[in-house]
C-alpha atoms as a PDB file:
ATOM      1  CA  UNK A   1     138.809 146.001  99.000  1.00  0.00           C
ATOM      2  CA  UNK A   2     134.800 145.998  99.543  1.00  0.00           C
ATOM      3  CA  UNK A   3     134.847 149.582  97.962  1.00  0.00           C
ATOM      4  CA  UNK A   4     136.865 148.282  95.045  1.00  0.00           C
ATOM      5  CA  UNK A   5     134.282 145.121  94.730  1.00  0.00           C
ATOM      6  CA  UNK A   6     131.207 147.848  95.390  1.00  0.00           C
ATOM      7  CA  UNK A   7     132.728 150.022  92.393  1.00  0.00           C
ATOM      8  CA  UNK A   8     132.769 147.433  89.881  1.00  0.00           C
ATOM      9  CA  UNK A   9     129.733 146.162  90.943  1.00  0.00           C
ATOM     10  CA  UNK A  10     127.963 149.454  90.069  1.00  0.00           C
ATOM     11  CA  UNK A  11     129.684 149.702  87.018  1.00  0.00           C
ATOM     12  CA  UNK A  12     128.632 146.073  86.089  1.00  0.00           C
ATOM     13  CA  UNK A  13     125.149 147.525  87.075  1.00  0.00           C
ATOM     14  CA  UNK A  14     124.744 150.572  85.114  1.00  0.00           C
ATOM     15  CA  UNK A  15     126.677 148.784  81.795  1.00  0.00           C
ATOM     16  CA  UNK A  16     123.940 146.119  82.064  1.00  0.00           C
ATOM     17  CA  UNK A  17     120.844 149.019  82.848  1.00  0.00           C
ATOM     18  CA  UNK A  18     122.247 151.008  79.189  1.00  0.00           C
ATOM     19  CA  UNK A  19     122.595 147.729  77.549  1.00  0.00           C
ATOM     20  CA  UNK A  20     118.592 146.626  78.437  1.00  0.00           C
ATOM     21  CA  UNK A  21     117.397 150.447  77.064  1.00  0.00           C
ATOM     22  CA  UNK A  22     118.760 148.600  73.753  1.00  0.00           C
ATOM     23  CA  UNK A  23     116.589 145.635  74.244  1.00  0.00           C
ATOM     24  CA  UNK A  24     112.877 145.288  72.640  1.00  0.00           C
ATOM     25  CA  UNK A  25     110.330 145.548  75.887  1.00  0.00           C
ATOM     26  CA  UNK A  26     108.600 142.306  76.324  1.00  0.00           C
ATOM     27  CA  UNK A  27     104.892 142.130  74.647  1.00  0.00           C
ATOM     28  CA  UNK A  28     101.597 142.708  76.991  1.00  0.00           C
ATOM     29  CA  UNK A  29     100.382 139.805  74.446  1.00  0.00           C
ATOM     30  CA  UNK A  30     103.075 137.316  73.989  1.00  0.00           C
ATOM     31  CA  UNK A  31     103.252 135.535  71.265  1.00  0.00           C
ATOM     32  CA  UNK A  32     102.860 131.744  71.045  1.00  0.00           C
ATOM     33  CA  UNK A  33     102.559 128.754  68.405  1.00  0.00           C
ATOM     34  CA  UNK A  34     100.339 125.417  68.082  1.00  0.00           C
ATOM     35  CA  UNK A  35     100.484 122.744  66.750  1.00  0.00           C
ATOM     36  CA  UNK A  36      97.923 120.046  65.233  1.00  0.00           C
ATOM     37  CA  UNK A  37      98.215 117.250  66.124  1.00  0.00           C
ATOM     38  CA  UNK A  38      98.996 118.871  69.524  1.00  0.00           C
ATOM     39  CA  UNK A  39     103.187 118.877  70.712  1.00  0.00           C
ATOM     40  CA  UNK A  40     104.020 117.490  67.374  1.00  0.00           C
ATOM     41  CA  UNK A  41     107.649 118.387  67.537  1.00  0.00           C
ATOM     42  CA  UNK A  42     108.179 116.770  71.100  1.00  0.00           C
ATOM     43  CA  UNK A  43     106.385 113.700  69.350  1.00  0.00           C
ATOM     44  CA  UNK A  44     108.436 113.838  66.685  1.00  0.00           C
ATOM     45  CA  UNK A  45     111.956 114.411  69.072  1.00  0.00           C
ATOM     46  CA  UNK A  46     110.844 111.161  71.335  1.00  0.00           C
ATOM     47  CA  UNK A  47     110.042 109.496  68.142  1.00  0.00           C
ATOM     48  CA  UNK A  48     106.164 108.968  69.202  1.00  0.00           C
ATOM     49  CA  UNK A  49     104.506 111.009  66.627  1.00  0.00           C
ATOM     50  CA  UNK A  50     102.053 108.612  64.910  1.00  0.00           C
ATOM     51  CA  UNK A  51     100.656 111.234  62.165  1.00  0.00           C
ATOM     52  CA  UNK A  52     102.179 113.776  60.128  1.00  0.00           C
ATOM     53  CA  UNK A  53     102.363 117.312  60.898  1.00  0.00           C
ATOM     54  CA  UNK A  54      98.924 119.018  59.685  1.00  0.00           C
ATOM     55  CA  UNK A  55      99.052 122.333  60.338  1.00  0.00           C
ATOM     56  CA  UNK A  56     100.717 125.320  63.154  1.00  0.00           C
ATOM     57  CA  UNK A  57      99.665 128.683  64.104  1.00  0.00           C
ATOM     58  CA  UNK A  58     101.930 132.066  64.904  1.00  0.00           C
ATOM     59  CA  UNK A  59      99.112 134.099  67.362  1.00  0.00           C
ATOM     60  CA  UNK A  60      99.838 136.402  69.827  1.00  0.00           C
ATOM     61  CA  UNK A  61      97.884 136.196  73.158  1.00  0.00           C
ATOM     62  CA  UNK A  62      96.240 139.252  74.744  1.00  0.00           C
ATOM     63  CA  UNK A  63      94.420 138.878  77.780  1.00  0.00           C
ATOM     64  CA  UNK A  64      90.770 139.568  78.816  1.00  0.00           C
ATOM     65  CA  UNK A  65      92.797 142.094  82.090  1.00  0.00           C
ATOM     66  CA  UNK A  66      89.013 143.046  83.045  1.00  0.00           C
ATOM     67  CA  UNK A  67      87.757 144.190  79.615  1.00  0.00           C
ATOM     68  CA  UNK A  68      84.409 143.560  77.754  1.00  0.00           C
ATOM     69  CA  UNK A  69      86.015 142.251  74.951  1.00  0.00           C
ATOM     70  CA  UNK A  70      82.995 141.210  72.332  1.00  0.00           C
ATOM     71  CA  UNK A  71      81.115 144.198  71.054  1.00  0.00           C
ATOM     72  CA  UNK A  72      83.062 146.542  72.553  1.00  0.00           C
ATOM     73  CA  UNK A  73      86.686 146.361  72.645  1.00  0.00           C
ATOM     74  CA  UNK A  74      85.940 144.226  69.656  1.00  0.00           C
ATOM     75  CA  UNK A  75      83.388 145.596  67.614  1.00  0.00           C
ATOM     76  CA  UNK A  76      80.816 143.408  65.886  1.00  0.00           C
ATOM     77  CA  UNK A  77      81.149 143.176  62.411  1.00  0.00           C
ATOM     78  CA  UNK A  78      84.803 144.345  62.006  1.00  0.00           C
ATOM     79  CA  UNK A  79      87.436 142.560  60.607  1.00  0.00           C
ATOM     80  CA  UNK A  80      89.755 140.775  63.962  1.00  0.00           C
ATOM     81  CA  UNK A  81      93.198 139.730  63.184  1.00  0.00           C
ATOM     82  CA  UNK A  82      92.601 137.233  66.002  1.00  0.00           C
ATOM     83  CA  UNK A  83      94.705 137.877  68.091  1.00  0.00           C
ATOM     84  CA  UNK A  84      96.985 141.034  68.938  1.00  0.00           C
ATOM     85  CA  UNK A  85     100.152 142.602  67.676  1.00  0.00           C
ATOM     86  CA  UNK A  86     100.777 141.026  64.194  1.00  0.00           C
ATOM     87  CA  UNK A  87      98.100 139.381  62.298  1.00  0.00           C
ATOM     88  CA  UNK A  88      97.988 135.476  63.396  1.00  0.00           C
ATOM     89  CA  UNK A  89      99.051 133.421  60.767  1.00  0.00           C
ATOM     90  CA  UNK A  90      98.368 129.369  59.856  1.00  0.00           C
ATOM     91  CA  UNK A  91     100.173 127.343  57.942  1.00  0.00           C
ATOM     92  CA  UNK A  92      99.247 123.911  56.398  1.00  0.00           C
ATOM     93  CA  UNK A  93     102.041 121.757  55.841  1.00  0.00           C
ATOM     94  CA  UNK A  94      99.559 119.440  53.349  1.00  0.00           C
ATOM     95  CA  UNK A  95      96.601 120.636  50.757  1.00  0.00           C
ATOM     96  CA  UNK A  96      93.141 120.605  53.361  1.00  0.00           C
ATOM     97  CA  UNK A  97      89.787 121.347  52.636  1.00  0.00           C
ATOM     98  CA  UNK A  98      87.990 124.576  54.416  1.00  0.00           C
ATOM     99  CA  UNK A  99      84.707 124.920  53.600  1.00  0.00           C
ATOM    100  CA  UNK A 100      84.674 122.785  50.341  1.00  0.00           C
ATOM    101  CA  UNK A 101      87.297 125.082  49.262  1.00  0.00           C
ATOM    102  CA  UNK A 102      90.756 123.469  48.695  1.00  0.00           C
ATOM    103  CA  UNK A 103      93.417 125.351  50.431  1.00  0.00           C
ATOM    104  CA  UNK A 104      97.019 125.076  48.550  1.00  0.00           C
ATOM    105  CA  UNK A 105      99.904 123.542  51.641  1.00  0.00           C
ATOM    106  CA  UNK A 106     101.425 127.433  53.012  1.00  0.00           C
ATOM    107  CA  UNK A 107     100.642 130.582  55.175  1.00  0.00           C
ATOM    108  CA  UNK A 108      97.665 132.108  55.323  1.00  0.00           C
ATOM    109  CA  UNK A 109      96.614 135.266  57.792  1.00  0.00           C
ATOM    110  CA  UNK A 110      93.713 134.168  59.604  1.00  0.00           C
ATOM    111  CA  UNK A 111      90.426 136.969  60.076  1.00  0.00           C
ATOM    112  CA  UNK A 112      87.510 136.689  62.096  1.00  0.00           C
ATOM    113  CA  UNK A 113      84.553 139.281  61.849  1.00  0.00           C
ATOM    114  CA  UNK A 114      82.687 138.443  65.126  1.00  0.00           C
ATOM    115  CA  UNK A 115      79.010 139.009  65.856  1.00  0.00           C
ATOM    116  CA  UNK A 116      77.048 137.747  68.889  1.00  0.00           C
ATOM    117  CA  UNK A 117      75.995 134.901  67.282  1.00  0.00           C
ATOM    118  CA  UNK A 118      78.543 133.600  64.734  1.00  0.00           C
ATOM    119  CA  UNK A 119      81.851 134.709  63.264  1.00  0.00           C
ATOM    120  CA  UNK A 120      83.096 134.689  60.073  1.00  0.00           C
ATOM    121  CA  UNK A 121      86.349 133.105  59.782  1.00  0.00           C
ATOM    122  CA  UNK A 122      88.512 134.309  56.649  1.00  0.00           C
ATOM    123  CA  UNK A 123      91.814 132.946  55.644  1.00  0.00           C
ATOM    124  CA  UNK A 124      94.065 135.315  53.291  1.00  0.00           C
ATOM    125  CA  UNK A 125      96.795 134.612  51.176  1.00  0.00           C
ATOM    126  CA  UNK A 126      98.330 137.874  52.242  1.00  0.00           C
ATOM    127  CA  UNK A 127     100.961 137.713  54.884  1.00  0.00           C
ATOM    128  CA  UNK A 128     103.555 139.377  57.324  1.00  0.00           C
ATOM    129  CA  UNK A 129     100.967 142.204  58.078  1.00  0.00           C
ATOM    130  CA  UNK A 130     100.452 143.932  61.204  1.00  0.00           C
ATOM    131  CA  UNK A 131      96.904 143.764  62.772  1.00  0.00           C
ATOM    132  CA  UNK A 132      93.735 144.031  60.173  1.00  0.00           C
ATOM    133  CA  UNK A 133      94.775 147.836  59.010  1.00  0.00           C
ATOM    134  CA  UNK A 134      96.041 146.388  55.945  1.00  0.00           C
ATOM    135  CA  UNK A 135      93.205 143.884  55.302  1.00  0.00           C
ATOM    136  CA  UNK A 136      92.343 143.354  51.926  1.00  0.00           C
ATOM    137  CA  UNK A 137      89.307 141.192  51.088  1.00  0.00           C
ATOM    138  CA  UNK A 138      90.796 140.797  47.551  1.00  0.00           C
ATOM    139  CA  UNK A 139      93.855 138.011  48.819  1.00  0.00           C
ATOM    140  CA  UNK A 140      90.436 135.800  50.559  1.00  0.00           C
ATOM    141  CA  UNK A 141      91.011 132.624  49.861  1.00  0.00           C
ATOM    142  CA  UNK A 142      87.994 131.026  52.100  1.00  0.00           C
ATOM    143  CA  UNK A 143      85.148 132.603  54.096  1.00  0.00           C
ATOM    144  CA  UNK A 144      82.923 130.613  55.965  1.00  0.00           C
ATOM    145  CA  UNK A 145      80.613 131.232  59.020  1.00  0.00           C
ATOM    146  CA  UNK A 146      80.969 129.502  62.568  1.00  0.00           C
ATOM    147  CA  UNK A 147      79.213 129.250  65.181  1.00  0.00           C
ATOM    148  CA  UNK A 148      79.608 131.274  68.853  1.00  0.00           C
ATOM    149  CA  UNK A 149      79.163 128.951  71.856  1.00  0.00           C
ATOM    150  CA  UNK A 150      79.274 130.324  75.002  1.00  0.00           C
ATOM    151  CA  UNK A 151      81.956 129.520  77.653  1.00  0.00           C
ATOM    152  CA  UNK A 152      80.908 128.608  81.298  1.00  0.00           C
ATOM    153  CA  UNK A 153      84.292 129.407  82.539  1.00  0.00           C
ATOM    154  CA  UNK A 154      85.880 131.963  80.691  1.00  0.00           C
ATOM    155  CA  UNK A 155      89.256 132.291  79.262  1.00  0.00           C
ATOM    156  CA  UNK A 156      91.567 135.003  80.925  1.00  0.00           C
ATOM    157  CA  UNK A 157      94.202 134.488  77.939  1.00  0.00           C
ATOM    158  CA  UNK A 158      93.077 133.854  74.172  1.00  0.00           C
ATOM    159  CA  UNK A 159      94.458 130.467  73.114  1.00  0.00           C
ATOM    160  CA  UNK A 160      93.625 128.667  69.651  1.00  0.00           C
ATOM    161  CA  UNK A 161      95.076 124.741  69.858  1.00  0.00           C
ATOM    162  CA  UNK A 162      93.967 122.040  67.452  1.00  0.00           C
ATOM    163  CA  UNK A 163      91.976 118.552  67.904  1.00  0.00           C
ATOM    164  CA  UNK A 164      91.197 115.814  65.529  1.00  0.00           C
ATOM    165  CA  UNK A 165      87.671 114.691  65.328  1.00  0.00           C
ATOM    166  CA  UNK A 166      88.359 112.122  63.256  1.00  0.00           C
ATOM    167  CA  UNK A 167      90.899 110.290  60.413  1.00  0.00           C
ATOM    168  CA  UNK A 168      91.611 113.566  58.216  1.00  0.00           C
ATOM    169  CA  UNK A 169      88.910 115.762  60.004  1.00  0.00           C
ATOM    170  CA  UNK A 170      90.265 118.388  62.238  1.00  0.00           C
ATOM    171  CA  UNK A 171      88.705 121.569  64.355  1.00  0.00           C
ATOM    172  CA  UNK A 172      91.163 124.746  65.279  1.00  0.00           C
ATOM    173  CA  UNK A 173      89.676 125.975  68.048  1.00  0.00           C
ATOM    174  CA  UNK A 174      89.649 129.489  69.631  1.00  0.00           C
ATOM    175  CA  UNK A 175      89.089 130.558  73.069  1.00  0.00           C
ATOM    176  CA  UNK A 176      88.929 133.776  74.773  1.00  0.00           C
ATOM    177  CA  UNK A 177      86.696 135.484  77.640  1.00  0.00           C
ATOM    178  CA  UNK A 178      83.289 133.610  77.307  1.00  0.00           C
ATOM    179  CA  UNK A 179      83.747 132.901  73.895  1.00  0.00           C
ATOM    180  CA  UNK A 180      84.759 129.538  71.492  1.00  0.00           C
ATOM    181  CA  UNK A 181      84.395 128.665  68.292  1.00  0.00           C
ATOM    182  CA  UNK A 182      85.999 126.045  66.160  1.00  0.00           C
ATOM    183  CA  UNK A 183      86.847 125.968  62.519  1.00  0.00           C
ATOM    184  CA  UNK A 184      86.311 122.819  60.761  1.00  0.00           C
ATOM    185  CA  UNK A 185      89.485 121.081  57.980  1.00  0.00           C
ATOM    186  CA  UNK A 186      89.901 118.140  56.578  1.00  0.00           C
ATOM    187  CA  UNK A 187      91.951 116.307  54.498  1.00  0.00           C
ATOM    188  CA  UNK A 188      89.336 115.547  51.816  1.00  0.00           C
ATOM    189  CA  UNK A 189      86.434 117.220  50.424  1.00  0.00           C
ATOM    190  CA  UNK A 190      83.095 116.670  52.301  1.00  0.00           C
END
């Protein structure tokens, strides 16, 4: 009997071993999603949620793994899909303001170029790309220039999540190594 019970068992085994070969292999960056305002669907489940959904982003989340990540394993002055694996993409579920420029409710890919000092943050109509290889400046909908603060405890993980500074003014921040910045919206012009 136990060499009946041992015989399926390895057959259960090596069925399930050829079945995983068939399975995508799970990201170094996993992707995640935010929200703004911040857990707006559990809000919205427990029936709590006391503004309307704003705004989520699709980013995938690399790790800093012992790398110098800023001006060298991303270059200054080249265009960042912010993130890894396929370009990270915000949508706006209502018509904001970025920059004084009015930004239709959609998707958008979201670009950095990074310097020391500042980045400059550029949303693009053009979506469902894969990194920046396919950039193309001529689908910019908004550039605008932020500034770099510097991080006294550094972020192992990227992360971007959302606050509101005030009624209709918003910031979508990013983190990663010793790095922030935050990207002002609103609701109105300014």
């Amino acid at each position: 009997m136990k060499t009946i019970l041992l015989s399926v068992f390895s057959l259960l085994m090596m069925v399930t071993a050829k079945t995983q070969d068939k399975w995508p292999p799970v990201d170094k960056s996993p992707m995640d999603l935010s929200y703004c305002p911040p857990n707006f669907p559990v809000l919205k489940l427990q029936q709590k949620a006391t503004e309307p959904l704003m705004a989520r982003v699709i980013y995938s989340r690399p790790a800093v793994l012992g790398r110098k990540i800023f001006g060298e394993l991303l270059e200054y002055g080249k265009v960042w899909r912010v993130g890894a694996n396929e370009a990270t993409e915000v949508e706006f579920f209502k018509e904001v303001y970025i920059n004084n420029t009015k930004i239709k409710k959609g998707r958008y890919t979201l670009y950095a170029i990074p310097s020391k000092d500042k980045w400059t943050i550029i949303l693009n109509k053009e979506t469902d790309t894969w990194g920046a290889f396919g950039y193309k400046p001529a689908f910019d909908v908004v550039r605008m220039d932020v500034a770099v603060e510097t991080l006294s405890t550094p972020a192992e993980v990227l992360s971007i999540y959302f606050d509101m500074k005030d009624a209709g003014k918003y910031m979508m921040n990013i983190v990663w190594d010793t790095v922030a910045v935050a990207i002002p919206f609103s609701t109105m012009k300014q």
